[in-house]
C-alpha atoms as a PDB file:
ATOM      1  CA  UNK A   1     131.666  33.096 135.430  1.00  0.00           C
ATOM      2  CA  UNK A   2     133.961  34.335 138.396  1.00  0.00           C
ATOM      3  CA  UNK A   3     134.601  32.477 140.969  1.00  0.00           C
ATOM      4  CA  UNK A   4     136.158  32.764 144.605  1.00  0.00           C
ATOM      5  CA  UNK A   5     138.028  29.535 145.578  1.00  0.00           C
ATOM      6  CA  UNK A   6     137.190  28.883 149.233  1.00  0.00           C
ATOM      7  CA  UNK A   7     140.827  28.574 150.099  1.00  0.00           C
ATOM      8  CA  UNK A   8     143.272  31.419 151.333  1.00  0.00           C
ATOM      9  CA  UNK A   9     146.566  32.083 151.450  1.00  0.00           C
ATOM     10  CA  UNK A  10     148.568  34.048 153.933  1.00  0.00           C
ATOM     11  CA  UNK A  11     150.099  37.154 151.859  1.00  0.00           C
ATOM     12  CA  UNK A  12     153.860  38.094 152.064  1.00  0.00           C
ATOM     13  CA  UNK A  13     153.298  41.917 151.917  1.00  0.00           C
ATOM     14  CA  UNK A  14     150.761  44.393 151.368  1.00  0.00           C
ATOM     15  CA  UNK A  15     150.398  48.426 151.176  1.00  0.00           C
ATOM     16  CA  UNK A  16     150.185  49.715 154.683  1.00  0.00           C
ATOM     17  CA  UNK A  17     146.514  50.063 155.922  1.00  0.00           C
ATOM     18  CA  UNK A  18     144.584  53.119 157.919  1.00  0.00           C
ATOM     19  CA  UNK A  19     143.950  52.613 161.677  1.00  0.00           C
ATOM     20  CA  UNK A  20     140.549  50.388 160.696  1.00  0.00           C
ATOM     21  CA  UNK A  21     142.387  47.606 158.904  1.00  0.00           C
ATOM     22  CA  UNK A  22     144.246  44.988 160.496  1.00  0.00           C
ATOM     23  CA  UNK A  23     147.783  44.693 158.845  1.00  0.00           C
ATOM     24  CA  UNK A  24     149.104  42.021 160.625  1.00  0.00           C
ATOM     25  CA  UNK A  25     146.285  39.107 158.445  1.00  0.00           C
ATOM     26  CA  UNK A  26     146.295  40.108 155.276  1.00  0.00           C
ATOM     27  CA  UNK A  27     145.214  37.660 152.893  1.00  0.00           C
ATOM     28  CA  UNK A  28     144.938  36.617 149.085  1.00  0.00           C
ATOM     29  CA  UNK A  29     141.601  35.624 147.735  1.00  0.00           C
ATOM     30  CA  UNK A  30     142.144  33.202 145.019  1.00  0.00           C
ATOM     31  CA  UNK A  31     140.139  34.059 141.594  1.00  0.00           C
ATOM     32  CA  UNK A  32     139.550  31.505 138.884  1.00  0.00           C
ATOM     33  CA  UNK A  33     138.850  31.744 135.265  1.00  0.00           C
ATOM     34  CA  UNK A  34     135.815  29.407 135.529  1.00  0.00           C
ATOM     35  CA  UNK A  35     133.079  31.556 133.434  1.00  0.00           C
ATOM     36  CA  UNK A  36     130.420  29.600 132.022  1.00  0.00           C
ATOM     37  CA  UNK A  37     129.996  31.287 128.730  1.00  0.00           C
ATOM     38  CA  UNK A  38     133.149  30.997 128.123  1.00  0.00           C
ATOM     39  CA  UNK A  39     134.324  35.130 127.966  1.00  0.00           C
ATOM     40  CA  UNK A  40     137.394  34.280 129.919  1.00  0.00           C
ATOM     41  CA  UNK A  41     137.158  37.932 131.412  1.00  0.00           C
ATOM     42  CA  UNK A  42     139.315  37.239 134.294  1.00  0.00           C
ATOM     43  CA  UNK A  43     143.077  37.697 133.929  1.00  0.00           C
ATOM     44  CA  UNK A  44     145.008  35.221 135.815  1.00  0.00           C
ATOM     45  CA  UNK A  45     147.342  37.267 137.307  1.00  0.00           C
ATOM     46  CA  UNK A  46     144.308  39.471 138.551  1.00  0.00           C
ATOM     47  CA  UNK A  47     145.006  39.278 142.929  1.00  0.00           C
ATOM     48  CA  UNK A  48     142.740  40.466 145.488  1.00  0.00           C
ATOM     49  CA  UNK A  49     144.596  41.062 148.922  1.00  0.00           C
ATOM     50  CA  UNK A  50     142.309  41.783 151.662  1.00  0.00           C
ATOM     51  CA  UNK A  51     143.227  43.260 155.079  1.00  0.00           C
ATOM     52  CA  UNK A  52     140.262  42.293 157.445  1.00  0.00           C
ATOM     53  CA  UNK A  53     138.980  45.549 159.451  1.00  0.00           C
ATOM     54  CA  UNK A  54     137.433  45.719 162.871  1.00  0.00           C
ATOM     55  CA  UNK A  55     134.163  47.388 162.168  1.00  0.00           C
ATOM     56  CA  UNK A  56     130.766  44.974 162.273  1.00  0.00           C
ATOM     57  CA  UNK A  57     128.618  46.259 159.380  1.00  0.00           C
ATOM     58  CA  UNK A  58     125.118  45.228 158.654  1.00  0.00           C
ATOM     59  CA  UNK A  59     125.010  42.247 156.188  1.00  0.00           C
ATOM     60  CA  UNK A  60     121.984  44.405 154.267  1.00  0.00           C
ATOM     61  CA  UNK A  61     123.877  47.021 154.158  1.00  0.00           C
ATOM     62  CA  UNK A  62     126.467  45.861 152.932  1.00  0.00           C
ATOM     63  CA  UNK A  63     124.787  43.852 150.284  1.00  0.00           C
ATOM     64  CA  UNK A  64     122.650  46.820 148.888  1.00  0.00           C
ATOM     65  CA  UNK A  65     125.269  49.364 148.511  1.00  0.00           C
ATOM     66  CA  UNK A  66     127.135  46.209 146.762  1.00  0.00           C
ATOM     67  CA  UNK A  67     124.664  45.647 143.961  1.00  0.00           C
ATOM     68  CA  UNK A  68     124.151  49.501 143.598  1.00  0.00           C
ATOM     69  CA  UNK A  69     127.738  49.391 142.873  1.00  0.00           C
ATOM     70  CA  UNK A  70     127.712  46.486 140.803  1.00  0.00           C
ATOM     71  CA  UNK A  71     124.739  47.812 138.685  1.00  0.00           C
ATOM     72  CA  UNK A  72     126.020  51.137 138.324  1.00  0.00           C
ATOM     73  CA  UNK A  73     129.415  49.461 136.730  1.00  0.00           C
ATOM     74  CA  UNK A  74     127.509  47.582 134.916  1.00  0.00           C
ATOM     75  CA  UNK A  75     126.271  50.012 132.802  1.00  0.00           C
ATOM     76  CA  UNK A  76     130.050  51.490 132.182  1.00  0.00           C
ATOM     77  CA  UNK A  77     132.166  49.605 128.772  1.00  0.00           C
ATOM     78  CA  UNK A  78     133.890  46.644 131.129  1.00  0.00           C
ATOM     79  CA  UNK A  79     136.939  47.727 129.961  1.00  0.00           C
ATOM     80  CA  UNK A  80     137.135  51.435 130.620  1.00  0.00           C
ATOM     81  CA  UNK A  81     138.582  53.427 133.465  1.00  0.00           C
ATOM     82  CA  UNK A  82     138.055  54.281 137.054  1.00  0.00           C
ATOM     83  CA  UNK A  83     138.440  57.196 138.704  1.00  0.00           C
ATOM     84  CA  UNK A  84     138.668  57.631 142.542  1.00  0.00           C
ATOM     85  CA  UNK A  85     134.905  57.403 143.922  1.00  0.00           C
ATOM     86  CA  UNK A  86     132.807  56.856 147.448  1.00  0.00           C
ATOM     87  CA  UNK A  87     129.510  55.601 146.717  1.00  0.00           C
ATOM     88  CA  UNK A  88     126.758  54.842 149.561  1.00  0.00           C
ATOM     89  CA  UNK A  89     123.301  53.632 149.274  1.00  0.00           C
ATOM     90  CA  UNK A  90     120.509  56.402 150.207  1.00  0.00           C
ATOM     91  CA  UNK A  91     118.501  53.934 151.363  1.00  0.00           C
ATOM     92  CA  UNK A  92     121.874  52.395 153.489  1.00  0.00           C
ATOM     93  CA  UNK A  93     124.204  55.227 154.006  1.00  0.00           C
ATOM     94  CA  UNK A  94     125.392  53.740 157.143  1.00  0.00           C
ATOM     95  CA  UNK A  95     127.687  51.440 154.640  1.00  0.00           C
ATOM     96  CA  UNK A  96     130.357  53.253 151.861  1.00  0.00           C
ATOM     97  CA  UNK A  97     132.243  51.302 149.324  1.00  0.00           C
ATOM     98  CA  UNK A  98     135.272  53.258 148.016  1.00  0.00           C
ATOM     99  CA  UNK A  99     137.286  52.846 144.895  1.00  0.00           C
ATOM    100  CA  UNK A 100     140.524  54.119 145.185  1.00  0.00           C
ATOM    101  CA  UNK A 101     142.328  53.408 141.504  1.00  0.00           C
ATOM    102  CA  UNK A 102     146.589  53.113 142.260  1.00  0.00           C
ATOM    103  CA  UNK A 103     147.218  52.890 138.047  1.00  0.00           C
ATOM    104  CA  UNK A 104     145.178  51.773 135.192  1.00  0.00           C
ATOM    105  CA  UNK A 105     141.861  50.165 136.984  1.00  0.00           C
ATOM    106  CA  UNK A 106     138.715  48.702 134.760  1.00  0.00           C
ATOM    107  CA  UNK A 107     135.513  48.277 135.743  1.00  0.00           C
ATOM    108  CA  UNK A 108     135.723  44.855 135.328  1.00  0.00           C
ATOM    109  CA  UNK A 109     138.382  44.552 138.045  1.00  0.00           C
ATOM    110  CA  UNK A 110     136.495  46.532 140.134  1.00  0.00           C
ATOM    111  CA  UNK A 111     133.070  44.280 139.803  1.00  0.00           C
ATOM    112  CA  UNK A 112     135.363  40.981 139.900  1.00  0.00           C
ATOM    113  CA  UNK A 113     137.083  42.420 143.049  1.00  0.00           C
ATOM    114  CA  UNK A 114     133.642  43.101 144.931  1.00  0.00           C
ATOM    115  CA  UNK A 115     132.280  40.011 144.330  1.00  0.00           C
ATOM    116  CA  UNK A 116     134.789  38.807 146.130  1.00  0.00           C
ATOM    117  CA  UNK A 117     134.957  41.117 148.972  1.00  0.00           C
ATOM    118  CA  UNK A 118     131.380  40.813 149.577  1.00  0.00           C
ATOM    119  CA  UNK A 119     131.707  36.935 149.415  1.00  0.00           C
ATOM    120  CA  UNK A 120     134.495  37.170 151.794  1.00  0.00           C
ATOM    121  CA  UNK A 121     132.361  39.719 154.735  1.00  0.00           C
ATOM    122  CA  UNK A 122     129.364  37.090 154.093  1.00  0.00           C
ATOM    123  CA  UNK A 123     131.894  34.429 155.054  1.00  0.00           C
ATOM    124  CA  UNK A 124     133.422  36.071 158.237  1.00  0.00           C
ATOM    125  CA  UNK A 125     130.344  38.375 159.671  1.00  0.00           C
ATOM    126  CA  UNK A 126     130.458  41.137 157.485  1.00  0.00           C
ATOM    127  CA  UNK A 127     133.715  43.236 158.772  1.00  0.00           C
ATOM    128  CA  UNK A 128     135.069  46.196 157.335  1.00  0.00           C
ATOM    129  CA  UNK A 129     137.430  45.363 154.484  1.00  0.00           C
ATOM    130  CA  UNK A 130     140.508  47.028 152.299  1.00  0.00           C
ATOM    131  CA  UNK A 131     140.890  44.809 149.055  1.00  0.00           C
ATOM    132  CA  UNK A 132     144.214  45.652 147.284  1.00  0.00           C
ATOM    133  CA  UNK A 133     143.731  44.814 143.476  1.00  0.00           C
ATOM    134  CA  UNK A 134     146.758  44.029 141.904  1.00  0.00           C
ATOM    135  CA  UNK A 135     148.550  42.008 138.864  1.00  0.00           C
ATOM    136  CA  UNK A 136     150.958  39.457 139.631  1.00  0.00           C
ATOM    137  CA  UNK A 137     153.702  39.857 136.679  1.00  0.00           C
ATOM    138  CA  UNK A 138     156.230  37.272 138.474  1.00  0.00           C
ATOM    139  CA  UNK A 139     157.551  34.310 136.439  1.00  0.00           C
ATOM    140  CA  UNK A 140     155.373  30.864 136.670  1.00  0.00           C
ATOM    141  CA  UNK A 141     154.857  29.858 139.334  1.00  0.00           C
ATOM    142  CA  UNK A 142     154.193  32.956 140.467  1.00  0.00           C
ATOM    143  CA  UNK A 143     154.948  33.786 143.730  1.00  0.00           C
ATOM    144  CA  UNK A 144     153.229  35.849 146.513  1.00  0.00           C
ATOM    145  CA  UNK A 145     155.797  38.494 146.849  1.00  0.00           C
ATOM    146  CA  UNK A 146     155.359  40.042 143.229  1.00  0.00           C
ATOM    147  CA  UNK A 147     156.908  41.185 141.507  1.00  0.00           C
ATOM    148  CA  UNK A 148     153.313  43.310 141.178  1.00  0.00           C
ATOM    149  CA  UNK A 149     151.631  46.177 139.933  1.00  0.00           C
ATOM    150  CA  UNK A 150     148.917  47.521 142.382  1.00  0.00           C
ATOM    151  CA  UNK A 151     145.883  48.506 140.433  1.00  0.00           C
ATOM    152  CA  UNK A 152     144.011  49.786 143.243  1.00  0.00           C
ATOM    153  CA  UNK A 153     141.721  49.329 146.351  1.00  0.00           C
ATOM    154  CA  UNK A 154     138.390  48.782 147.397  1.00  0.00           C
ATOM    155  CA  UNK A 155     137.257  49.650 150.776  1.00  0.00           C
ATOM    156  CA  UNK A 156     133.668  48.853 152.604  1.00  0.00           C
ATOM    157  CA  UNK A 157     133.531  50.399 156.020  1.00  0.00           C
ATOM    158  CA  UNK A 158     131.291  52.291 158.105  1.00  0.00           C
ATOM    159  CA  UNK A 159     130.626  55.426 156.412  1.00  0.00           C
ATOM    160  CA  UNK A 160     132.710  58.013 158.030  1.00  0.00           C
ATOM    161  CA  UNK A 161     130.549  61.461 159.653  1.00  0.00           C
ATOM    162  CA  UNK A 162     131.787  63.625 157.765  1.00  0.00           C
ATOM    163  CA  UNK A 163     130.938  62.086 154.482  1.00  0.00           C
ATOM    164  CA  UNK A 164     127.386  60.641 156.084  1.00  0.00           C
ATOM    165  CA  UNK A 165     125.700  62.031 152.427  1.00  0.00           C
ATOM    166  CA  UNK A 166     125.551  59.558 149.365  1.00  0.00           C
ATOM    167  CA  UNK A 167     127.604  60.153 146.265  1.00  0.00           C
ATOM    168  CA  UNK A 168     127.660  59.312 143.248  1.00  0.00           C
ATOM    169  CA  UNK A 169     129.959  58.187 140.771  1.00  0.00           C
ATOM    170  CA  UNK A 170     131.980  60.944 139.308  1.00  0.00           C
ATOM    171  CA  UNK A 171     133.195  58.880 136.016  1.00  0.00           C
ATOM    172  CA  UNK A 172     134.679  60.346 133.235  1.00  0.00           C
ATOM    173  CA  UNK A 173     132.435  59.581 130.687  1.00  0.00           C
ATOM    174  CA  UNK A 174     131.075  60.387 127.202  1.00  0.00           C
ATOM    175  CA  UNK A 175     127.009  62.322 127.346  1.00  0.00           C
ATOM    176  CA  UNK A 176     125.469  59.205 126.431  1.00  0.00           C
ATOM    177  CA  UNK A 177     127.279  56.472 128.964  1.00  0.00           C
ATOM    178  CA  UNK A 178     126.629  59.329 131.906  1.00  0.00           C
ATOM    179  CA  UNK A 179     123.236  59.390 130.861  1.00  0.00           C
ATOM    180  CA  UNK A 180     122.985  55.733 130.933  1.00  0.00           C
ATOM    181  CA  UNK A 181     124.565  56.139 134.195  1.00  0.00           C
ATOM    182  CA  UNK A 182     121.992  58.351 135.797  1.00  0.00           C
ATOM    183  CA  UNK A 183     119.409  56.169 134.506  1.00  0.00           C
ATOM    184  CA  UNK A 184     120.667  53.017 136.265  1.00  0.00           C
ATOM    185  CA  UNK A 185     119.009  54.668 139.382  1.00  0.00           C
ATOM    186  CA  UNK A 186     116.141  52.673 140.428  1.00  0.00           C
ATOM    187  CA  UNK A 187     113.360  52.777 143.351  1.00  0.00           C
ATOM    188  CA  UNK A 188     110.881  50.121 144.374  1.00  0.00           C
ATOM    189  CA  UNK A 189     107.385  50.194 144.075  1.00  0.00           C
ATOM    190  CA  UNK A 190     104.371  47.946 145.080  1.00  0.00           C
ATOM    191  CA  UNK A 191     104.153  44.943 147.462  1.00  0.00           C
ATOM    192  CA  UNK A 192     101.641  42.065 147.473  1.00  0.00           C
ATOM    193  CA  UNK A 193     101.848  38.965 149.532  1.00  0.00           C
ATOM    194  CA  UNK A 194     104.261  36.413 147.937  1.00  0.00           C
ATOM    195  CA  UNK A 195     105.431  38.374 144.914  1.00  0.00           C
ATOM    196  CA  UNK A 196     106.849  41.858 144.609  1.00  0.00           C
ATOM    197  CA  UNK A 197     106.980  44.705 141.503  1.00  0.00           C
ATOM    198  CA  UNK A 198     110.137  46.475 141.670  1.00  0.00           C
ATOM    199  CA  UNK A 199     109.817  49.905 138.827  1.00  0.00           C
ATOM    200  CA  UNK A 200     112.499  52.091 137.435  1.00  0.00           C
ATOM    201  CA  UNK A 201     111.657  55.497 137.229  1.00  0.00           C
ATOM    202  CA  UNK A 202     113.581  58.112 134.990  1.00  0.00           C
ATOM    203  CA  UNK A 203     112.871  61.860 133.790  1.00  0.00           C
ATOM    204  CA  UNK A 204     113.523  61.078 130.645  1.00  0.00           C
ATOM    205  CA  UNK A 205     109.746  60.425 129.569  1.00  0.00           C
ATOM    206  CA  UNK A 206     110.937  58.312 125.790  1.00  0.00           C
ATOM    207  CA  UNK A 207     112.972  55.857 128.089  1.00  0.00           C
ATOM    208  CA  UNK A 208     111.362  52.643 128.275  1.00  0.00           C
ATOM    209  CA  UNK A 209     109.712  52.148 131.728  1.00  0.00           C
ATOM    210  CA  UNK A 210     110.938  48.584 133.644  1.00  0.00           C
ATOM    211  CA  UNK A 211     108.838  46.202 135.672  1.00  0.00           C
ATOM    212  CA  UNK A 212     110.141  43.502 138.201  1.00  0.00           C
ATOM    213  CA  UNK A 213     107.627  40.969 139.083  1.00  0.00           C
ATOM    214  CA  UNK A 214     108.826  38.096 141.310  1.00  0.00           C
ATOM    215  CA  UNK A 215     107.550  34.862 142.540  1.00  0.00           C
ATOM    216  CA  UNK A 216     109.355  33.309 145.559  1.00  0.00           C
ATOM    217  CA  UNK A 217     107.519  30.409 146.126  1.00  0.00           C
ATOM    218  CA  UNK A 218     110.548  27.299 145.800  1.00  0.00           C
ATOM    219  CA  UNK A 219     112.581  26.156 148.447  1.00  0.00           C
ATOM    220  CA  UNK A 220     114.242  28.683 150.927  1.00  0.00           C
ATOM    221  CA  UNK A 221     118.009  28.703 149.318  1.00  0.00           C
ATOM    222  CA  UNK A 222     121.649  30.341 151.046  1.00  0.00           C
ATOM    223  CA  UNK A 223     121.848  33.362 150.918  1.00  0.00           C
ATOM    224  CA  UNK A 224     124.964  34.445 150.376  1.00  0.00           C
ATOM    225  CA  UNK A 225     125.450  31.852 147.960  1.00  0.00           C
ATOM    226  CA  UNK A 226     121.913  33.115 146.085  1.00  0.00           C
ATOM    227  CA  UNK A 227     123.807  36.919 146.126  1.00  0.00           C
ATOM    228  CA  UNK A 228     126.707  35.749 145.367  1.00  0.00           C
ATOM    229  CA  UNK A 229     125.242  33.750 142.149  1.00  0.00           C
ATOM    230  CA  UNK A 230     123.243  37.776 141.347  1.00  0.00           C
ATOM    231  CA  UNK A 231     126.584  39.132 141.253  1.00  0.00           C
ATOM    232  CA  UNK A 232     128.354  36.795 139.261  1.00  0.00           C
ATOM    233  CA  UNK A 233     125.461  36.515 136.813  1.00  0.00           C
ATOM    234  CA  UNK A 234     125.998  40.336 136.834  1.00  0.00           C
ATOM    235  CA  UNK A 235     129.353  40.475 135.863  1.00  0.00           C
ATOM    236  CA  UNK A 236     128.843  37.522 133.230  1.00  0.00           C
ATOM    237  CA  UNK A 237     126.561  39.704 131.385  1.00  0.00           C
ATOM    238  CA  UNK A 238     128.994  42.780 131.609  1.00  0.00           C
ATOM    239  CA  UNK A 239     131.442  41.059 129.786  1.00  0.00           C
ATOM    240  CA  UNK A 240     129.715  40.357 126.931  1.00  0.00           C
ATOM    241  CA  UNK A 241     131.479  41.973 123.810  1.00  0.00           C
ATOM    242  CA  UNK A 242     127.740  43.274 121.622  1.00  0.00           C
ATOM    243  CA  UNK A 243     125.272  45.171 124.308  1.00  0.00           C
ATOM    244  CA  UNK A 244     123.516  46.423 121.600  1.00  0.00           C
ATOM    245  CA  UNK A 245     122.092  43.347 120.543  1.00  0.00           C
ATOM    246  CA  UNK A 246     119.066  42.434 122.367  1.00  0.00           C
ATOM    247  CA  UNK A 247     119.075  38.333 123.994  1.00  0.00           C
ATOM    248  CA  UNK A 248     117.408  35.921 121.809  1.00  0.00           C
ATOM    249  CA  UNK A 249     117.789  32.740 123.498  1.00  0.00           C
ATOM    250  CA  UNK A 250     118.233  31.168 126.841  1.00  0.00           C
ATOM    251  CA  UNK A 251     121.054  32.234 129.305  1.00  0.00           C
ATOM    252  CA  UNK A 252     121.581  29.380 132.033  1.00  0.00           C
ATOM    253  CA  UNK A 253     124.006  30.889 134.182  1.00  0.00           C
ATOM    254  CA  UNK A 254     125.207  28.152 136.162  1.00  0.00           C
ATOM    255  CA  UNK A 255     128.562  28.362 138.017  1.00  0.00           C
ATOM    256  CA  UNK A 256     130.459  27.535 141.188  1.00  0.00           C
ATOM    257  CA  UNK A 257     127.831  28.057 143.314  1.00  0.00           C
ATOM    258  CA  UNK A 258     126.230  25.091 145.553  1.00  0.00           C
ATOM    259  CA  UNK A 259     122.743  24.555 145.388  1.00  0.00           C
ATOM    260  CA  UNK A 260     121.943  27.876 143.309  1.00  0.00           C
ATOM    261  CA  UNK A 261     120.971  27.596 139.864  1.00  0.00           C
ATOM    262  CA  UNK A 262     120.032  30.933 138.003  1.00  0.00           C
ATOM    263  CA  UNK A 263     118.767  31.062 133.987  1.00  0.00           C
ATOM    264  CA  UNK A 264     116.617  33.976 132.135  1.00  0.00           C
ATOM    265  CA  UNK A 265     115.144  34.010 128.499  1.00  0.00           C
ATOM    266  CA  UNK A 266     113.195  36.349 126.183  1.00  0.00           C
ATOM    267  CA  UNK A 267     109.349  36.104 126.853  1.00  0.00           C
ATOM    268  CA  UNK A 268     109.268  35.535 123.199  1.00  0.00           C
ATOM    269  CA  UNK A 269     112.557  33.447 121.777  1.00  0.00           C
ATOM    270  CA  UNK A 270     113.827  35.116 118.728  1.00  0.00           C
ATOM    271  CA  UNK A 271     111.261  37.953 119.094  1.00  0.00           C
ATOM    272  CA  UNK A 272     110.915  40.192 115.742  1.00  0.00           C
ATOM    273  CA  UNK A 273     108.868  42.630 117.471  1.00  0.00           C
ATOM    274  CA  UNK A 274     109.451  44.710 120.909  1.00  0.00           C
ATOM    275  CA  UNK A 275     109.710  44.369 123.757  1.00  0.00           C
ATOM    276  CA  UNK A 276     113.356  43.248 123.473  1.00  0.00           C
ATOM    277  CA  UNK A 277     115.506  42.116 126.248  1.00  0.00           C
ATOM    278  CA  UNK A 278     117.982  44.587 126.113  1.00  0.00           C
ATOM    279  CA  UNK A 279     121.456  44.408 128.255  1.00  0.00           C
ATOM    280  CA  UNK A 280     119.811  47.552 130.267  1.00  0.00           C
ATOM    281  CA  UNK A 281     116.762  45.217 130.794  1.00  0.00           C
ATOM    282  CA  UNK A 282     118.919  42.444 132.064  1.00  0.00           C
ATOM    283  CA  UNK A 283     121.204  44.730 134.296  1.00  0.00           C
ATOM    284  CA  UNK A 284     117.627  45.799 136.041  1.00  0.00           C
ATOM    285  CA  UNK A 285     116.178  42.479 136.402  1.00  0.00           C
ATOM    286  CA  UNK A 286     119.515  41.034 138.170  1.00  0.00           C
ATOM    287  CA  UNK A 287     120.111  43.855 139.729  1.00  0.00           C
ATOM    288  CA  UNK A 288     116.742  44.583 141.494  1.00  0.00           C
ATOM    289  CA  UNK A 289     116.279  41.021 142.464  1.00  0.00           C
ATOM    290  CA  UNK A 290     118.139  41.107 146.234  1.00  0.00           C
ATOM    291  CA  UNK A 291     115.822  44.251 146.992  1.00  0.00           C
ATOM    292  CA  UNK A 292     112.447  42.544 146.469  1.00  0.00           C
ATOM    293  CA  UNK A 293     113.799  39.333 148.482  1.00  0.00           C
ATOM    294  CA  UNK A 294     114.969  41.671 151.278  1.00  0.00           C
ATOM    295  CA  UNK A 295     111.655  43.173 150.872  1.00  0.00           C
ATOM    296  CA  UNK A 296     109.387  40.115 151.424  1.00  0.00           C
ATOM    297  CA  UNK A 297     112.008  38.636 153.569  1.00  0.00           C
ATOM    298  CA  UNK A 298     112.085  35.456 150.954  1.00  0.00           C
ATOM    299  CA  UNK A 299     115.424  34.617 150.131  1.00  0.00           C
ATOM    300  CA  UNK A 300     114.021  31.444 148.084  1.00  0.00           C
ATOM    301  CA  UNK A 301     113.827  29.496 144.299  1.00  0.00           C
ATOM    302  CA  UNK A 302     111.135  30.998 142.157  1.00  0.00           C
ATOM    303  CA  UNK A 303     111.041  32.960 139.134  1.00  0.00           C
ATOM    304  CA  UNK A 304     110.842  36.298 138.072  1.00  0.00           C
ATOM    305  CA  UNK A 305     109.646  38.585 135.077  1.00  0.00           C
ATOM    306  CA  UNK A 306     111.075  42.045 133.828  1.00  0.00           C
ATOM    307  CA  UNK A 307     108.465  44.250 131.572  1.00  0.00           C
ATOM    308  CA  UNK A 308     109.043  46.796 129.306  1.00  0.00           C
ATOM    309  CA  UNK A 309     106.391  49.720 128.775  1.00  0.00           C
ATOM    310  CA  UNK A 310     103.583  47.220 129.905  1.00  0.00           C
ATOM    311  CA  UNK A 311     104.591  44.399 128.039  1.00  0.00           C
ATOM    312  CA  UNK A 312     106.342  41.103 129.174  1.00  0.00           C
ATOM    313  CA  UNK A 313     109.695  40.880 127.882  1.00  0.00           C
ATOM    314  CA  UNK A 314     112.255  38.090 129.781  1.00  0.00           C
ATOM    315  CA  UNK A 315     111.962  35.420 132.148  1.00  0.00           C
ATOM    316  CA  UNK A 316     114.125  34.050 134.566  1.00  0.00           C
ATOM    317  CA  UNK A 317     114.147  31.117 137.033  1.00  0.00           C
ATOM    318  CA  UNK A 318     116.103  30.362 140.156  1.00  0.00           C
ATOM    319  CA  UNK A 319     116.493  26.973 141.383  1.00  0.00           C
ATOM    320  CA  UNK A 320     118.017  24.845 144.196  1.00  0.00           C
ATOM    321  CA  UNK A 321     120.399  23.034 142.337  1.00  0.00           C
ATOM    322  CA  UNK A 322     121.232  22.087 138.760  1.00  0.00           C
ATOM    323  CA  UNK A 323     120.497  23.502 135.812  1.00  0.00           C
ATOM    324  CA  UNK A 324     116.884  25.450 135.519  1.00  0.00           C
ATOM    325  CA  UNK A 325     114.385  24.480 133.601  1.00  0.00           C
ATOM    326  CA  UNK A 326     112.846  27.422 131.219  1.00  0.00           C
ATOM    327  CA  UNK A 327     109.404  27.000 129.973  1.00  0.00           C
ATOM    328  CA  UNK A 328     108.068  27.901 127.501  1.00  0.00           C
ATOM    329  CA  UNK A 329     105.082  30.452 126.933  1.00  0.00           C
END
């Protein structure tokens, strides 16, 4: 599973920045290659340079059009292209994320590089931020000076007048990925005191129909460190290589995150019937998780329950600390 060293190094050089970014601190997040499932999906010489901005965006904000981004990706092949996009929230269009590809940028740079950015505005009061992705190709050790090749950058920032609307991803893709795409487009429903139904709804009237029931009843937890455990469990289940094949068994995703522990199973282990838990299940029921919190204002351990067409299909848990227990039922 990713993970963002807490350290930071002072950067040599770096692309010159617009008036909003501050080019005299930029600085290198570190990335490590310490998944849990053992994908290895981060490159080593994978960099993410960030020039700190001067504009104070709202942490919410910031967070929501994050997972939209992050969910939307999701749903892309982890290794295909980008093109240049500007994506905001319609629910938070005072926030736009930006992806501005240099050369040959994946999606799974792109979701690797967020989860960093974010991690980094949750650590210094949510500023405006340019992220320059690139690939260290210098010999070993390799050195902060390149030699590079700049991928491309991520920007979040106020989202300027002119482009006040939301947009949406513009990818070049095949009918059925755009179509997955457009489907990835969620809104909330239903609120009851201490638990809260999040629903996907689609035009597509054969498309199964998603449920997100929550429980937050455990200990109040961190919560950047509970987002940033989301997004990382996010990207986890990007990269892995067969979507098509429903989960089966028990996913403990358990990283480099203090005091956070996050796991989800089938309702049914090795179900030979539907409702599966499909990777389009999973992306929802990560994915829609910060919105109920934010909604009942709970940022704490519980547990949570994604349905399909009426009928239970996964179940997750999120602890304080440690590995989560998953019951069974």
């Amino acid at each position: 599973m990713l993970a963002t060293a807490a350290t930071i190094q002072q950067a040599a050089s770096s692309p010159q920045p617009d008036f909003l970014f501050n080019a005299s601190k930029p600085l290198t997040l570190q990335l490590s290659n310490a998944t849990i499932l053992g994908s290895g999906y981060i490159d080593p010489r994978l960099e993410c340079r960030v020039l700190p901005g001067t504009q104070d965006l709202s942490d919410k904000s910031v967070y929501m059009n994050a997972f939209k981004v992050i969910r939307q990706m999701a749903l892309l092949p982890f290794t295909s292209y980008c093109n240049h996009e500007q994506s905001s929230h319609p629910s938070f269009p005072d926030v736009q994320i930006s992806i501005n590809p240099v050369s040959r940028l994946q999606v799974k740079e792109v979701m690797i590089g967020l989860a960093a950015v974010v991690n980094w505005q949750a650590s210094n009061n949510f500023q405006s931020i340019e992220a320059i992705l690139i690939y260290n190709v210098g010999i070993q050790p390799k050195t902060p000076d390149g030699p590079y090749i700049e991928l491309g950058t991520l920007k979040v920032q106020r989202t300027p007048p002119r482009a006040a609307q939301p947009t949406t991803f513009n990818r070049r893709l095949t009918a059925s990925n755009d179509d997955v795409a457009r489907k990835s487009l969620t809104s909330l429903s239903r609120a009851a005191a201490g638990s809260r139904d999040a629903r996907n709804t689609t035009a597509t009237t054969a498309s199964p129909s998603y449920v997100l029931k929550v429980q937050l009843d455990g200990p109040r937890l961190n919560k950047q460190g509970l987002f940033q455990a989301i997004i990382e469990a996010i990207t986890e289940v990007a990269s892995w290589p067969n979507r098509a094949e429903p989960l089966k068994h028990d996913a403990v995703l358990v990283g480099n995150i203090p005091g956070v522990g996050l796991s989800f199973r089938p309702w049914h282990m090795n179900p030979i019937a539907p409702p599966y838990l499909t990777y389009r299940a999973m992306v929802f029921m990560l994915g829609t998780l910060p919105n109920s919190m934010y909604h009942l204002n709970r940022f704490h351990a519980g547990s949570f329950i994604v349905e399909i067409d009426g009928q239970k299909a996964g179940l997750g848990m999120i602890t304080r600390a440690g590995r989560p227990p998953v019951e069974e039922h």
